[in-house]
C-alpha atoms as a PDB file:
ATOM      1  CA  UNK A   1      45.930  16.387 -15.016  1.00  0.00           C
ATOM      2  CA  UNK A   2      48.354  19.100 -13.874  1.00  0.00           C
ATOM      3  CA  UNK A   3      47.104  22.494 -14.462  1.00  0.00           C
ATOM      4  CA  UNK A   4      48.351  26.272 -14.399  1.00  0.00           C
ATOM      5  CA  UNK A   5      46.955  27.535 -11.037  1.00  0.00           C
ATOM      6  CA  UNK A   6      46.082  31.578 -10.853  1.00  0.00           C
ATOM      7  CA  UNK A   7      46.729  32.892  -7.231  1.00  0.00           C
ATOM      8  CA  UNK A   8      46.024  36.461  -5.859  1.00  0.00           C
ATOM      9  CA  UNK A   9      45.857  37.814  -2.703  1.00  0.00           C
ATOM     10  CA  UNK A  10      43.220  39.844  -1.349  1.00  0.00           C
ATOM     11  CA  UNK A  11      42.601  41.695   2.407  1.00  0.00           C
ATOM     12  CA  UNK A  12      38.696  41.335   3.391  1.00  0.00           C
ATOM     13  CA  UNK A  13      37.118  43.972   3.290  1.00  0.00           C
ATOM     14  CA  UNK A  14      34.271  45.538   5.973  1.00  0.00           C
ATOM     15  CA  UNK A  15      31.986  45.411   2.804  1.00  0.00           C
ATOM     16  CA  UNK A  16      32.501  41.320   2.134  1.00  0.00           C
ATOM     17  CA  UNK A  17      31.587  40.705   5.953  1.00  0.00           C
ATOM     18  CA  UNK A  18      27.860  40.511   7.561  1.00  0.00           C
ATOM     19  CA  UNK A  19      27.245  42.671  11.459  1.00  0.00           C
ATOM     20  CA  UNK A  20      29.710  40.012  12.932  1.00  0.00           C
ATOM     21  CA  UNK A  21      32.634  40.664  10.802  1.00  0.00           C
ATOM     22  CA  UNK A  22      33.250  37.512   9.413  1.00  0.00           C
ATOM     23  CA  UNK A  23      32.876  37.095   5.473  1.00  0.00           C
ATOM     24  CA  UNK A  24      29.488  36.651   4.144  1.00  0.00           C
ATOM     25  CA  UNK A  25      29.509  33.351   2.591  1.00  0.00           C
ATOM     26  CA  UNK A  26      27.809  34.363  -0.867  1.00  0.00           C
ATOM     27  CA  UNK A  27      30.659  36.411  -1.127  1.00  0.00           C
ATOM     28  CA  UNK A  28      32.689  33.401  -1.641  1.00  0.00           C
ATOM     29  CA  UNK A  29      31.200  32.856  -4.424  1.00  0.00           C
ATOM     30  CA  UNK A  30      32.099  35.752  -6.104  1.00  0.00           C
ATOM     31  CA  UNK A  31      35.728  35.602  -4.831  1.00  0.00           C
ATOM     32  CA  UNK A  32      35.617  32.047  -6.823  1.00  0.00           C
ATOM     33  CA  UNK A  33      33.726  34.078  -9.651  1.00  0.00           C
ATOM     34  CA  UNK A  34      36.668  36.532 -10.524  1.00  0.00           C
ATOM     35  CA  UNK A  35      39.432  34.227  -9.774  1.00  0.00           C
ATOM     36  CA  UNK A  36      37.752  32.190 -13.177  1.00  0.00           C
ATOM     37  CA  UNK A  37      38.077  35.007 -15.150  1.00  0.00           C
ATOM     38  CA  UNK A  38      41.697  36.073 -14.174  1.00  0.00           C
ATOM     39  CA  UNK A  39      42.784  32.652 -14.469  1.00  0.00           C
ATOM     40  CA  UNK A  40      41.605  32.307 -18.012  1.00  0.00           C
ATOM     41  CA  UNK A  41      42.506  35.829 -18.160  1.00  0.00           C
ATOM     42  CA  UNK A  42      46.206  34.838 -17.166  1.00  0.00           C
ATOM     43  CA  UNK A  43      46.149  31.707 -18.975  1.00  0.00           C
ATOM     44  CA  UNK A  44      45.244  32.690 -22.497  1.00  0.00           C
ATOM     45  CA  UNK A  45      46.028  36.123 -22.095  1.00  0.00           C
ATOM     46  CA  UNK A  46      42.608  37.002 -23.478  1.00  0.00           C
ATOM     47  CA  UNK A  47      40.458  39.734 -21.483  1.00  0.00           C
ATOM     48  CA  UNK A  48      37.561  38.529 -20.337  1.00  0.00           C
ATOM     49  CA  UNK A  49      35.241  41.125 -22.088  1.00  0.00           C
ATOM     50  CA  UNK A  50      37.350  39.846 -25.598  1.00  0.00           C
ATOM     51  CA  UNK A  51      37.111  36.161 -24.789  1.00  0.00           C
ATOM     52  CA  UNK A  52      33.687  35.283 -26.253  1.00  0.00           C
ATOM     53  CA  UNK A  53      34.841  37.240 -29.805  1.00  0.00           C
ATOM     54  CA  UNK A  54      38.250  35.725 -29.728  1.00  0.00           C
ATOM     55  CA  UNK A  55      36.687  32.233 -29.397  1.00  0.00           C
ATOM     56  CA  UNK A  56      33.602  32.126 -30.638  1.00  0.00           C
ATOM     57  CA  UNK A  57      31.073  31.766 -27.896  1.00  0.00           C
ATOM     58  CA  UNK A  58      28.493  33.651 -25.725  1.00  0.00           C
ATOM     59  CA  UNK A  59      30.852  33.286 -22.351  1.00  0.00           C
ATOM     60  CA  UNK A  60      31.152  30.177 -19.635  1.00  0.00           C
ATOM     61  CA  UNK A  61      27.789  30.026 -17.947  1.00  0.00           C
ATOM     62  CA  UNK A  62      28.430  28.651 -14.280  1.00  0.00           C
ATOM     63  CA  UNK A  63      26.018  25.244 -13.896  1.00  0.00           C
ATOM     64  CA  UNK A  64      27.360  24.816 -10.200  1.00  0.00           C
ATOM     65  CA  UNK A  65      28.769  25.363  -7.783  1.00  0.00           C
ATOM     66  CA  UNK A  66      29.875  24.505  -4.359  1.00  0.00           C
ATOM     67  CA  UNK A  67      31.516  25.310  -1.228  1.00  0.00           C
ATOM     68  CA  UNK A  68      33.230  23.754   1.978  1.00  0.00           C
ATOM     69  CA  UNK A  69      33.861  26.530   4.691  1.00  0.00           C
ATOM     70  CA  UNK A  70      36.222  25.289   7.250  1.00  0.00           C
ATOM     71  CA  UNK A  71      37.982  28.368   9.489  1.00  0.00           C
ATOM     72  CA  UNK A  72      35.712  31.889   9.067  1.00  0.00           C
ATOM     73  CA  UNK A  73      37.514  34.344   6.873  1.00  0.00           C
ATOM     74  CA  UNK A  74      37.310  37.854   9.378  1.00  0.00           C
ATOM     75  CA  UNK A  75      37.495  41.668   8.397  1.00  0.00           C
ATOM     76  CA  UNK A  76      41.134  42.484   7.823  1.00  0.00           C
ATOM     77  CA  UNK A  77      42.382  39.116   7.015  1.00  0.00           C
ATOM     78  CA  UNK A  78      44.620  38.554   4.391  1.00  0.00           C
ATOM     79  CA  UNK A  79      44.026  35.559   2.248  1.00  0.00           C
ATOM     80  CA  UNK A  80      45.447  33.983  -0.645  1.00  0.00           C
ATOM     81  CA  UNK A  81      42.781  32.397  -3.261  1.00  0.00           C
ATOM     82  CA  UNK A  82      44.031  30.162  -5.406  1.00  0.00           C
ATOM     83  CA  UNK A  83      42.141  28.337  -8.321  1.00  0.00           C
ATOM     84  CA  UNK A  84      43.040  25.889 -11.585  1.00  0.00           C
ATOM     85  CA  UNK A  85      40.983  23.862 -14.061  1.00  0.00           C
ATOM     86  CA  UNK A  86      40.477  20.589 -12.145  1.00  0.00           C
ATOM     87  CA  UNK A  87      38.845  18.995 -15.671  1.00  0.00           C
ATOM     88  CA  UNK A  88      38.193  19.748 -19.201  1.00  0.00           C
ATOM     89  CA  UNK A  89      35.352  17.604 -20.978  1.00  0.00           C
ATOM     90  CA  UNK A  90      34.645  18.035 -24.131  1.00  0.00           C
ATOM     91  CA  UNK A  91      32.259  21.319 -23.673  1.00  0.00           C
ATOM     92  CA  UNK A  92      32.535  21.641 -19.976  1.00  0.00           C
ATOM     93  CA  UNK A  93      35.545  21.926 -17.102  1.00  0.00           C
ATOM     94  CA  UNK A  94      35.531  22.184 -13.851  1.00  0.00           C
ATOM     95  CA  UNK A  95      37.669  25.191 -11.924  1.00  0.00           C
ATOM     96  CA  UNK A  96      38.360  24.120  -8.158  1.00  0.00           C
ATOM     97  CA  UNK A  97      39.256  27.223  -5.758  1.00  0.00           C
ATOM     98  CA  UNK A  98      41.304  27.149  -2.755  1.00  0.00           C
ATOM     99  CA  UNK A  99      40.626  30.007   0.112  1.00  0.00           C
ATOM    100  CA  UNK A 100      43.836  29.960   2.426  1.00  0.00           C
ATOM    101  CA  UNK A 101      44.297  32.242   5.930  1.00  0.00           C
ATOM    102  CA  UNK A 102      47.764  32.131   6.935  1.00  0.00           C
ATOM    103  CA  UNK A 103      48.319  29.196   4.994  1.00  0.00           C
ATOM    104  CA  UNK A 104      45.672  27.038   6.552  1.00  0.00           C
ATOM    105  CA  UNK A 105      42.547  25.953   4.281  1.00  0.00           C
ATOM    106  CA  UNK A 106      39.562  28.162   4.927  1.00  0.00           C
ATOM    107  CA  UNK A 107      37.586  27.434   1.844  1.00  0.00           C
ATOM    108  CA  UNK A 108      37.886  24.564  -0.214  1.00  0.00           C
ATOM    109  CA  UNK A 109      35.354  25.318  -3.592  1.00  0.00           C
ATOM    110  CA  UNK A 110      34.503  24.425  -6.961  1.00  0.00           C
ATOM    111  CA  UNK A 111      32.583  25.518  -9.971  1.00  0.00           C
ATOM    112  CA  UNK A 112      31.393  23.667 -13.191  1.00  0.00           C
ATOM    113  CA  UNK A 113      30.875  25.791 -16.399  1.00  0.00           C
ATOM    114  CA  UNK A 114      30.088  25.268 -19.761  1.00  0.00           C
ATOM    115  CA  UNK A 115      32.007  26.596 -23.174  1.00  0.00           C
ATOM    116  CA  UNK A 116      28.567  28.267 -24.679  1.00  0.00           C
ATOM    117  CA  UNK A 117      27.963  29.369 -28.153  1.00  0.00           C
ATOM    118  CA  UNK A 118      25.180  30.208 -30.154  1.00  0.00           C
ATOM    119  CA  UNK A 119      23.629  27.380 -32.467  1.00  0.00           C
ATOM    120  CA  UNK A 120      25.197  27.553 -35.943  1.00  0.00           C
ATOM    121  CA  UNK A 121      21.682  26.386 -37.305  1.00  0.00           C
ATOM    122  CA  UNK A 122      19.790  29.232 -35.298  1.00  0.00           C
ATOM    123  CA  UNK A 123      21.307  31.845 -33.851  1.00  0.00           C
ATOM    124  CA  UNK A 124      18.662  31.940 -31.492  1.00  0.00           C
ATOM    125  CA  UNK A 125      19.716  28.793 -29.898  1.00  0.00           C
ATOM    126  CA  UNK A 126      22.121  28.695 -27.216  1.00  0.00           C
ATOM    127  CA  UNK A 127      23.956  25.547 -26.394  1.00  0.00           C
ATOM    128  CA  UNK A 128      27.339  23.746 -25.478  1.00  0.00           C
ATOM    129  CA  UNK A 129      30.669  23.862 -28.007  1.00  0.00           C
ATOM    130  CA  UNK A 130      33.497  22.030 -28.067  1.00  0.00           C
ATOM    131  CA  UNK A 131      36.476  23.425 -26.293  1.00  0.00           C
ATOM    132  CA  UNK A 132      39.019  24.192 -28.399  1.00  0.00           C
ATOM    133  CA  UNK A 133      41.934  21.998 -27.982  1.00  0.00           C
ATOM    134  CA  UNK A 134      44.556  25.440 -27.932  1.00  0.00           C
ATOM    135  CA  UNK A 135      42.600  26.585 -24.890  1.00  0.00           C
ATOM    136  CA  UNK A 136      42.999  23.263 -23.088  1.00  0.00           C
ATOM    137  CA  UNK A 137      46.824  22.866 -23.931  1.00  0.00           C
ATOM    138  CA  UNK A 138      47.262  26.298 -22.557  1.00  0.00           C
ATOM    139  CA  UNK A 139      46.095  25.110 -18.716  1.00  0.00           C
ATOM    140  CA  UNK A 140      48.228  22.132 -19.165  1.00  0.00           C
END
């Protein structure tokens, strides 16, 4: 399914990188993290603090994720992180990241989430919604 793809670029920073200067690999994961949010962010042109009150739900709860490193992403390296909705299910999608230096694949990653929203039956409850077709047809 072809799908809007969100792309920033981003220098690393001393702070990303562990004694050796290469990037920390946890931090990855949070690169991966906040390219979700901006791409939904782009994509619907919802904020992601307004997205669970414009749609009804408690947020997108990662349920996992993964990661393949291939070249080491160094202290001062620019690199380009790009990331699209691979799948929508009915109440989950997957978002697959791309980590590029100097074009070349450094990072090839993915995440699954779920659309979550409190139980109409008990509030308490907190469980998997359907995604709303109008968010779908926006990523297509």
């Amino acid at each position: 399914m072809p799908s809007f793809t969100f792309r920033r670029q981003m220098i690393v920073e001393w702070s990303q990188c562990d004694p050796a200067g290469i990037v920390f690999n946890a931090r990855f994961f949070e690169f991966f993290d906040q390219n979700t949010w901006l791409l939904f962010d782009t994509a619907l042109g919802v904020k992601p603090h307004e997205l669970a009150a414009a749609f009804n739900i408690i947020g997108m709860p990662l349920v996992d994720a993964r990661a393949n490193f291939l070249i080491p992403a160094k202290f001062g390296d620019e690199i380009e992180i790009a990331s699209w909705v691979a799948e929508f299910r009915r109440s989950s999608f997957d978002v697959t990241h791309q980590i590029t230096i100097d074009g070349k694949l450094a990072v090839d990653g993915g995440e699954t989430r779920v659309w979550a929203a409190r139980s109409p039956d008990n509030p308490e409850r907190i469980g998997a919604a359907a995604i709303p077709a109008e968010v779908i047809a926006r990523f297509g």
